[in-house]
N, C-alpha and C. Protein backbone atom coordinates (compact mmCIF):
# COMPACT_ATOMS: atom_id res chain seq x y z
N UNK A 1 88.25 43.33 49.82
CA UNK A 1 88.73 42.19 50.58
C UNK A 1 87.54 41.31 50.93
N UNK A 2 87.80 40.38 50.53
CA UNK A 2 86.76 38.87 50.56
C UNK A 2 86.72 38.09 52.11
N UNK A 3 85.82 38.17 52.58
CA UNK A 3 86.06 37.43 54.33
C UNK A 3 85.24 36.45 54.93
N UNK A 4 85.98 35.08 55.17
CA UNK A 4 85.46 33.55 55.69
C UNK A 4 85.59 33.53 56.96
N UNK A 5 84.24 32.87 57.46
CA UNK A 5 84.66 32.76 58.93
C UNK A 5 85.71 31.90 59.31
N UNK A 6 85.70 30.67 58.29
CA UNK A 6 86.75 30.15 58.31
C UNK A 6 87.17 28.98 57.22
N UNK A 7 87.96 27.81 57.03
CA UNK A 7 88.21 27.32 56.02
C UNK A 7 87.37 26.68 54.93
N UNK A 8 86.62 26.43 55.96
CA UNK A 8 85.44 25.62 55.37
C UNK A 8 84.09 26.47 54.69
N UNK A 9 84.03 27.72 55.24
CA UNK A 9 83.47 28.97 54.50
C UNK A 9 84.30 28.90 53.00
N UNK A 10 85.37 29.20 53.06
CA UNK A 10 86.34 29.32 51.81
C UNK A 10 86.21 28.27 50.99
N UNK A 11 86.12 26.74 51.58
CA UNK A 11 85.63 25.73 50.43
C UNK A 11 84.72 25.55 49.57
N UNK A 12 83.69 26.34 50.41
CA UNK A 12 82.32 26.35 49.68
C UNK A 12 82.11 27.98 48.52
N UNK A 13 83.50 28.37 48.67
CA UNK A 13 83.23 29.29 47.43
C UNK A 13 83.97 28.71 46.26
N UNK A 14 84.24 27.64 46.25
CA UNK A 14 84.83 26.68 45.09
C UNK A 14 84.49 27.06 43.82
N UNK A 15 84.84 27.35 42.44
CA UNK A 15 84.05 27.68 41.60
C UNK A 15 84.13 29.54 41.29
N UNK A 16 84.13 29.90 41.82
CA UNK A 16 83.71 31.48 42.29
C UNK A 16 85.33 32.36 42.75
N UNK A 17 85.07 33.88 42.22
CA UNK A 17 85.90 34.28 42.41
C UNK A 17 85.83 35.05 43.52
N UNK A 18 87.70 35.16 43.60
CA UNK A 18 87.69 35.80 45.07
C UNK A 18 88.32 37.10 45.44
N UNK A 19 87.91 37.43 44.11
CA UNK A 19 88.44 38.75 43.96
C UNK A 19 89.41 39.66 43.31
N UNK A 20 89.97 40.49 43.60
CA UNK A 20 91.16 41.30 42.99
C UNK A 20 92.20 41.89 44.02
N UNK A 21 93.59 41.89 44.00
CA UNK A 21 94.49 42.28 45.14
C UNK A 21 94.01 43.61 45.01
N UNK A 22 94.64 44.77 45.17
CA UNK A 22 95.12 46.09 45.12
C UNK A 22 96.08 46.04 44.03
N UNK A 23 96.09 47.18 43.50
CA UNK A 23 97.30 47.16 42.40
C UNK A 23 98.86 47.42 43.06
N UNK A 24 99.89 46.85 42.68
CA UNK A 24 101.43 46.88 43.14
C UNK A 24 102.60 47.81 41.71
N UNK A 25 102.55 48.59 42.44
CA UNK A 25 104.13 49.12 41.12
C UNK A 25 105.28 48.28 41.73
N UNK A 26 105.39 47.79 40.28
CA UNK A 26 106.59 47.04 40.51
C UNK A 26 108.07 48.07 40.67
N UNK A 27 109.03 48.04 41.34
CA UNK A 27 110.03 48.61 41.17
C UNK A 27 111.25 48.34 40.44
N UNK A 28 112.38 49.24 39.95
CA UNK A 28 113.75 48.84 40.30
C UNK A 28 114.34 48.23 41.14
N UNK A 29 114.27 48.62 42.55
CA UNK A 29 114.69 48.46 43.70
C UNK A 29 114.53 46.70 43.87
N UNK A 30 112.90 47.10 44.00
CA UNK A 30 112.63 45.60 44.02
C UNK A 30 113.37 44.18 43.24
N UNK A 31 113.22 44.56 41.76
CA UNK A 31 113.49 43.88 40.51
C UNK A 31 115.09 43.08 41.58
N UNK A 32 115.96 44.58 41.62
CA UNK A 32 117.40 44.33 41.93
C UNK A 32 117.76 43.52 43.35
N UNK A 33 116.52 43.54 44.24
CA UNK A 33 116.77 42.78 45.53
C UNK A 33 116.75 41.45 44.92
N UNK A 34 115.18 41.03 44.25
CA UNK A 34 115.16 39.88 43.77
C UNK A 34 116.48 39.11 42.98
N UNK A 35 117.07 40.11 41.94
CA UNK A 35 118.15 39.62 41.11
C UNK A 35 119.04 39.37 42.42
N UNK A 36 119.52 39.85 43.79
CA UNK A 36 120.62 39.78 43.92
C UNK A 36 120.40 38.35 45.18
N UNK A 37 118.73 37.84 45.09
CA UNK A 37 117.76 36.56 46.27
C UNK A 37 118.54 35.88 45.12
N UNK A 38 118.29 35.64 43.50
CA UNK A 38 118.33 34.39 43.12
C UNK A 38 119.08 34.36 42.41
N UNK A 39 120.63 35.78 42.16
CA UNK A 39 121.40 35.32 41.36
C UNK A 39 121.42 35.64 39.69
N UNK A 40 119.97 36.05 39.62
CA UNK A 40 119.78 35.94 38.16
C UNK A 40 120.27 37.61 37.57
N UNK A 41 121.25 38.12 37.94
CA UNK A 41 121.63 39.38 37.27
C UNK A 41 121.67 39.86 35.52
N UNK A 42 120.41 39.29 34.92
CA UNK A 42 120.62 39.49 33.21
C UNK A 42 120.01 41.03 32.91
N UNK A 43 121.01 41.35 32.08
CA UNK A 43 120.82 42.77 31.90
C UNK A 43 119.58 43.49 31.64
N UNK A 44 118.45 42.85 30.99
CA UNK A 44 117.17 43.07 30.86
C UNK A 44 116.46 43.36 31.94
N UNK A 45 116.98 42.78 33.35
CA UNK A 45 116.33 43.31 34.79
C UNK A 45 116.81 44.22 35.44
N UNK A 46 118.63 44.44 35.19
CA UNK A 46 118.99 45.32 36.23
C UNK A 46 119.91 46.38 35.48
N UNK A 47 120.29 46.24 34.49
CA UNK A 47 120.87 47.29 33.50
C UNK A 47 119.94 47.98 32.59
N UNK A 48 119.36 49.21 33.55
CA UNK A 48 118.46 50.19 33.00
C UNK A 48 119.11 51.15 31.70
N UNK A 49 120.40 51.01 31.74
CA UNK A 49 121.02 52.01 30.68
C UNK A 49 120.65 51.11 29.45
N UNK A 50 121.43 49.83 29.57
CA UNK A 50 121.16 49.09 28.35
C UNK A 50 120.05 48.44 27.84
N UNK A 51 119.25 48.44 29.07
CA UNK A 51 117.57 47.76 28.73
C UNK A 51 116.54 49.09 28.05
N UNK A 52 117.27 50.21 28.53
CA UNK A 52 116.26 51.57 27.58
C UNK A 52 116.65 51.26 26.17
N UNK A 53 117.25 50.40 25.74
CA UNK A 53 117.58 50.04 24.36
C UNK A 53 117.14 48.74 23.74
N UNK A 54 116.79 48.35 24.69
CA UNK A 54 116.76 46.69 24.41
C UNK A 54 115.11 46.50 24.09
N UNK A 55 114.73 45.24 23.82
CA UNK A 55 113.15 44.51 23.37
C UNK A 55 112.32 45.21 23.93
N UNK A 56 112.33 45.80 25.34
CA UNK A 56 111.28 45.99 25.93
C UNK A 56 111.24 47.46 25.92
N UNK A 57 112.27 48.25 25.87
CA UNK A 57 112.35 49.78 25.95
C UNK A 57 112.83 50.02 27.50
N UNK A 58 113.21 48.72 28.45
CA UNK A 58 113.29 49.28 29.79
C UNK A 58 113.34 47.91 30.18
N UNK A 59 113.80 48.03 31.67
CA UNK A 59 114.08 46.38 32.32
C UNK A 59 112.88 46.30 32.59
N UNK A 60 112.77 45.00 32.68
CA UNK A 60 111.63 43.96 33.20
C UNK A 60 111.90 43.21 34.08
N UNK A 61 110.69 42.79 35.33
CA UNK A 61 110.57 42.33 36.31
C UNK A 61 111.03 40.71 36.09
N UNK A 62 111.52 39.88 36.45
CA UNK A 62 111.84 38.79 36.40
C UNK A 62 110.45 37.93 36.51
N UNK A 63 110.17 36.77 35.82
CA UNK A 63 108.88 36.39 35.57
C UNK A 63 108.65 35.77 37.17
N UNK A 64 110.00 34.92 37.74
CA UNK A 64 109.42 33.98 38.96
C UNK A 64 109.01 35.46 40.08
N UNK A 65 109.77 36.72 39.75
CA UNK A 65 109.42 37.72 40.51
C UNK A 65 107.58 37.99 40.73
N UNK A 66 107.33 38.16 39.35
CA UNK A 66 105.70 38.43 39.11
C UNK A 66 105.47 37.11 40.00
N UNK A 67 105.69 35.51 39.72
CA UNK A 67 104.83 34.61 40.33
C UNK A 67 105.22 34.68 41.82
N UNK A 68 106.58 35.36 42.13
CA UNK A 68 106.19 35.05 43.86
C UNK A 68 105.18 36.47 44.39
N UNK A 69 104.67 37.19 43.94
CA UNK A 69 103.89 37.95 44.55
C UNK A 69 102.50 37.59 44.94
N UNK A 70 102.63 36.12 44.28
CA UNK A 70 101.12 35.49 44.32
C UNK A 70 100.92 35.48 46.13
N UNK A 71 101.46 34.89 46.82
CA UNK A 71 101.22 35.19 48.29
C UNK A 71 100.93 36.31 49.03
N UNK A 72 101.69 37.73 48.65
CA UNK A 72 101.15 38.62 49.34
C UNK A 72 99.91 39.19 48.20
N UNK A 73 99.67 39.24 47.36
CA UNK A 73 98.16 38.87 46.43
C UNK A 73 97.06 38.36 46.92
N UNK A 74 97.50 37.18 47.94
CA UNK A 74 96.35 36.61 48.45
C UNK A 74 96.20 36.66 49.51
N UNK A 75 97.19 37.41 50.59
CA UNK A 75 96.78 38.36 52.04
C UNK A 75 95.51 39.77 51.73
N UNK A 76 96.52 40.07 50.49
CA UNK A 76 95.64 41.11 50.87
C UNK A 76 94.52 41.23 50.08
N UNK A 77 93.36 39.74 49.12
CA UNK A 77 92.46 39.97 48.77
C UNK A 77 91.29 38.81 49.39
N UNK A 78 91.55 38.11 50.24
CA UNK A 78 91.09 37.11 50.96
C UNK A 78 91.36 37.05 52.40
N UNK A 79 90.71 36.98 53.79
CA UNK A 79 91.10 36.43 54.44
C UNK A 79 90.27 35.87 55.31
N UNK A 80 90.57 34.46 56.28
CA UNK A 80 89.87 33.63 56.82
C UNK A 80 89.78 33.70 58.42
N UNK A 81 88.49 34.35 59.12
CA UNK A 81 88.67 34.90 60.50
C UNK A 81 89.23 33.89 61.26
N UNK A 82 88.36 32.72 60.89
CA UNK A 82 89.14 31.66 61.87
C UNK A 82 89.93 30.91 61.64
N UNK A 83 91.67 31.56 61.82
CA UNK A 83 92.34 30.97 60.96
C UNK A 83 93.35 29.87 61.22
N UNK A 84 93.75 28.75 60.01
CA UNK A 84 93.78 27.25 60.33
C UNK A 84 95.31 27.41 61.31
N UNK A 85 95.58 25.81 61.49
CA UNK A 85 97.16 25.81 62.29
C UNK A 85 98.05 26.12 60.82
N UNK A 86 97.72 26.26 59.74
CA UNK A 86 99.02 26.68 59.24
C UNK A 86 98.18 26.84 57.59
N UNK A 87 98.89 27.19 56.42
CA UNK A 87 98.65 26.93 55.17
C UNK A 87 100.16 26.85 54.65
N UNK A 88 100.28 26.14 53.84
CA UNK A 88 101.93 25.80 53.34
C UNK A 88 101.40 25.61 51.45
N UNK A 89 102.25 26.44 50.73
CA UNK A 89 102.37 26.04 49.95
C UNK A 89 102.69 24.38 49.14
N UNK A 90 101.76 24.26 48.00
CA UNK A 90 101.97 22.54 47.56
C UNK A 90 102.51 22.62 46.25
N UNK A 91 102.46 23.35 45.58
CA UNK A 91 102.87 23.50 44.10
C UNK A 91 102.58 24.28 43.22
N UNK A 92 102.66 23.64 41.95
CA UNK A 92 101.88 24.60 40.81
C UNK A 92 101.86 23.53 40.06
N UNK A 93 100.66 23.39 39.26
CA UNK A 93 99.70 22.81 38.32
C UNK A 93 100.43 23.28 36.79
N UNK A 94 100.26 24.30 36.77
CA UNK A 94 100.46 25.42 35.23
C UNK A 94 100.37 26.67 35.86
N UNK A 95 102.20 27.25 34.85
CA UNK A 95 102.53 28.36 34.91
C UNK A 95 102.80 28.78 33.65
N UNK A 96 102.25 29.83 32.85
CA UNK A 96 102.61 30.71 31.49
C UNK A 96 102.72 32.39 31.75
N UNK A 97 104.07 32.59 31.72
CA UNK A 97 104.47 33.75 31.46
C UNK A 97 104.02 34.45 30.00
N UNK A 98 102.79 35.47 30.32
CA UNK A 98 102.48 35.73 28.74
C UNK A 98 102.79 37.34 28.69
N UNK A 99 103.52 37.86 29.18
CA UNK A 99 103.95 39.16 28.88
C UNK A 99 104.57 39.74 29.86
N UNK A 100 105.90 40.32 29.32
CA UNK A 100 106.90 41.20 30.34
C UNK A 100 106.51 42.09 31.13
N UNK A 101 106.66 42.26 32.50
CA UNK A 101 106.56 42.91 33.19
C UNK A 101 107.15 44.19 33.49
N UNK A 102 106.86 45.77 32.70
CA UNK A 102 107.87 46.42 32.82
C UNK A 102 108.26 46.97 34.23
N UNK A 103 109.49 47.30 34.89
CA UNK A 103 109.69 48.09 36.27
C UNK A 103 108.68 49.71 35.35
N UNK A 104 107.69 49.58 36.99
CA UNK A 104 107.37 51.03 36.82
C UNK A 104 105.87 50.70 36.81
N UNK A 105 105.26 49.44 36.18
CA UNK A 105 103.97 48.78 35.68
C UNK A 105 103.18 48.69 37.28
N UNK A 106 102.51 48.69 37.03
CA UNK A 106 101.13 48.66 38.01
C UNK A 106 100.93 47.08 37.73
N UNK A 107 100.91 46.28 38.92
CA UNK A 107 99.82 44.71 38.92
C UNK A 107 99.41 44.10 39.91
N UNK A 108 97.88 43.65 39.22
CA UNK A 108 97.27 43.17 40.24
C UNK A 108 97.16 41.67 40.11
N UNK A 109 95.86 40.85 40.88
CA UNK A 109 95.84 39.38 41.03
C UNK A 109 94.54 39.21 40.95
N UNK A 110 93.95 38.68 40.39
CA UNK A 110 92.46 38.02 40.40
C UNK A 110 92.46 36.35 40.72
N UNK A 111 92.07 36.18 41.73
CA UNK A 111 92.03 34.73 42.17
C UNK A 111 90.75 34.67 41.96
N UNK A 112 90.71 32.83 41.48
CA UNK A 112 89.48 31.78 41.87
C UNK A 112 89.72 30.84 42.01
N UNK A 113 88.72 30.48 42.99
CA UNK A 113 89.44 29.37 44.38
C UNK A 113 88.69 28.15 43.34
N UNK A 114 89.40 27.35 42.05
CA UNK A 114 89.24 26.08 41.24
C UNK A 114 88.50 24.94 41.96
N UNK A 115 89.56 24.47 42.86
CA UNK A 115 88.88 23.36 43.77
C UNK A 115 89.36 23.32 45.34
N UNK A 116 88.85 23.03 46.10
CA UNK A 116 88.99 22.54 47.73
C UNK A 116 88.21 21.01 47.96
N UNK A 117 89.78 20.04 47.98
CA UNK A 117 89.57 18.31 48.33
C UNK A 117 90.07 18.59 49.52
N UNK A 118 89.54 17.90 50.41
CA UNK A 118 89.70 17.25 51.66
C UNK A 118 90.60 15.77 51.27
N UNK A 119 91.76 16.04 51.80
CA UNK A 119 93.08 15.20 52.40
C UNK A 119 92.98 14.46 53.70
N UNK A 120 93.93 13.24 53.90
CA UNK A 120 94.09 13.12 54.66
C UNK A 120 94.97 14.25 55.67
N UNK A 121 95.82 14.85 55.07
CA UNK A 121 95.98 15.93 55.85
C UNK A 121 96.19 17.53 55.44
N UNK A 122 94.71 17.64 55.16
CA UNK A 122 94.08 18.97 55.26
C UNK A 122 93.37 19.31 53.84
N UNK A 123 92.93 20.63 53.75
CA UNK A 123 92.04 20.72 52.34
C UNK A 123 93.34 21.35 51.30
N UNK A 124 93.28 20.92 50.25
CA UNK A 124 93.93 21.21 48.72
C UNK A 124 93.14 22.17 48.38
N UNK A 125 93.56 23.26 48.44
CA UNK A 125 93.07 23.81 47.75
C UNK A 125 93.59 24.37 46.35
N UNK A 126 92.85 24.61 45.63
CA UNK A 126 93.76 24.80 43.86
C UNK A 126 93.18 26.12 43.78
N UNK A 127 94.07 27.24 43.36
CA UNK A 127 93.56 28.56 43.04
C UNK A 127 94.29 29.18 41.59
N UNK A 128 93.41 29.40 40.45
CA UNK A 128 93.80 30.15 39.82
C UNK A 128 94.18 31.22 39.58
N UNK A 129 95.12 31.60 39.52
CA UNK A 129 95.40 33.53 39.49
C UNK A 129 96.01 34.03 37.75
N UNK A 130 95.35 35.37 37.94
CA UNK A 130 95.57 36.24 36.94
C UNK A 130 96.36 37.41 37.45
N UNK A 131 97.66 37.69 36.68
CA UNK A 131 98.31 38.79 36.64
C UNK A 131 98.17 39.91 35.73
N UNK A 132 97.08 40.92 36.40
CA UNK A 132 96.90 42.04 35.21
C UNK A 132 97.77 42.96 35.47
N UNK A 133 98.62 43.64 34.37
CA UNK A 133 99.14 44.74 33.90
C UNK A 133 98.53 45.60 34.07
N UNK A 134 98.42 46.85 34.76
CA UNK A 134 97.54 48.07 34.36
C UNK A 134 97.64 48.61 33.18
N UNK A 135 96.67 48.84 32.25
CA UNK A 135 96.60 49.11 30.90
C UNK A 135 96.70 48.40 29.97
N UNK A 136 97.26 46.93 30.16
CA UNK A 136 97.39 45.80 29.17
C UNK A 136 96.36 45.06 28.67
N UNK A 137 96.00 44.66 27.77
CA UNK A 137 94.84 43.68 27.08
C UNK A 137 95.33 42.17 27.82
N UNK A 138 96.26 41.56 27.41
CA UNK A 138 97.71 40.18 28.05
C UNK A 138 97.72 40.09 29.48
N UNK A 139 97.32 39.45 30.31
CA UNK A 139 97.96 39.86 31.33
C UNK A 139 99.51 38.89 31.56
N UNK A 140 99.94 39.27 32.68
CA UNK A 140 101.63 39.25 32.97
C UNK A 140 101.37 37.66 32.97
N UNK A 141 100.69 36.81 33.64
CA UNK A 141 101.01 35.65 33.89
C UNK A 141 99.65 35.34 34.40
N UNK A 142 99.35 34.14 34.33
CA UNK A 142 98.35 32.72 34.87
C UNK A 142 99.08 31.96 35.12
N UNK A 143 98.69 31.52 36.57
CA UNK A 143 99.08 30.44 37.38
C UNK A 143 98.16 29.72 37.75
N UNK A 144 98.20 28.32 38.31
CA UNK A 144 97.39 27.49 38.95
C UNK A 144 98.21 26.64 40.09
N UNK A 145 98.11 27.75 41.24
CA UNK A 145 98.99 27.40 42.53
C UNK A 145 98.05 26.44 43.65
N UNK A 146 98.49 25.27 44.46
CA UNK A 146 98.56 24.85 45.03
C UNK A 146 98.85 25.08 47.09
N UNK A 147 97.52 24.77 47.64
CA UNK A 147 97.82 25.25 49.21
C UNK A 147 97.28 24.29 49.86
N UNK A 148 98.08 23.76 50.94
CA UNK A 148 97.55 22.80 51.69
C UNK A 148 97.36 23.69 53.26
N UNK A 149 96.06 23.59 53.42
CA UNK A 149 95.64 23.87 54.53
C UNK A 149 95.26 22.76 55.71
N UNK A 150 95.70 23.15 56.89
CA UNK A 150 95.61 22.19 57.80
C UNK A 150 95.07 22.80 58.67
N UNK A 151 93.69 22.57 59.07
CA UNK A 151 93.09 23.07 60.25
C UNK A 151 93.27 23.36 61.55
């Protein structure tokens, strides 16, 4: 775990990485809460009978699943002692899903903090993340997420 006294500590590691989460097993359980947050019930995520047959040999994690873990990814491999009135998500830049996530898989997050602009209201910061697979060459996904911090 990577530690700023405070935001402006974190700007000046611009460029530089900020580390690696802890590794996460993805679950069933999980997979099936998510399918039942957004609706997306396709048999490849939650029909384990028919997905032990299917492309992957087993269900797979839903891809926006892998990208929303990017937040608790970045609790637990960064944090800023003195911390701002808020951080709110701003977007995403580029997202490529480059390999299925099987339930059962181990993954982690490698962030680097791209850029930190000063806004009129607050710093942008742009962070790249990597989704490694435990054991995979591919990882699950690269993102380039978006945070507006307001002091």
């Amino acid at each position: 775990m990577q530690e700023f006294a405070d935001i402006h500590a974190l700007a000046a590691a611009r460029g530089g990485s900020l580390g690696h989460s802890p590794w996460h097993t993805v679950t069933q359980d999980q997979v099936n809460l998510f399918a039942d947050a957004t609706g997306d019930h396709q048999w490849i995520h939650v029909d384990t009978e028919r997905a032990a047959s299917g492309p992957f040999g087993g269900t797979i994690a839903h891809g926006y699943l892998s990208l929303s873990l990017l937040p608790m990814f970045a609790w637990q491999t960064y944090r800023v002692r003195q911390a701002p009135a808020m951080s709110i998500n701003y977007g995403l830049n580029k997202v490529r899903f480059l390999q299925p996530v099987l339930v059962g898989s181990r993954v982690r997050d490698g962030i680097e903090l791209v850029e930190a602009k000063e806004t009129p209201r607050g710093l942008l910061l742009t962070m790249r993340h990597e989704v490694e697979i435990d054991g995979q060459e591919r990882p699950a996904l690269v993102a380039e997420a978006l945070s507006l911090v307001v002091p």
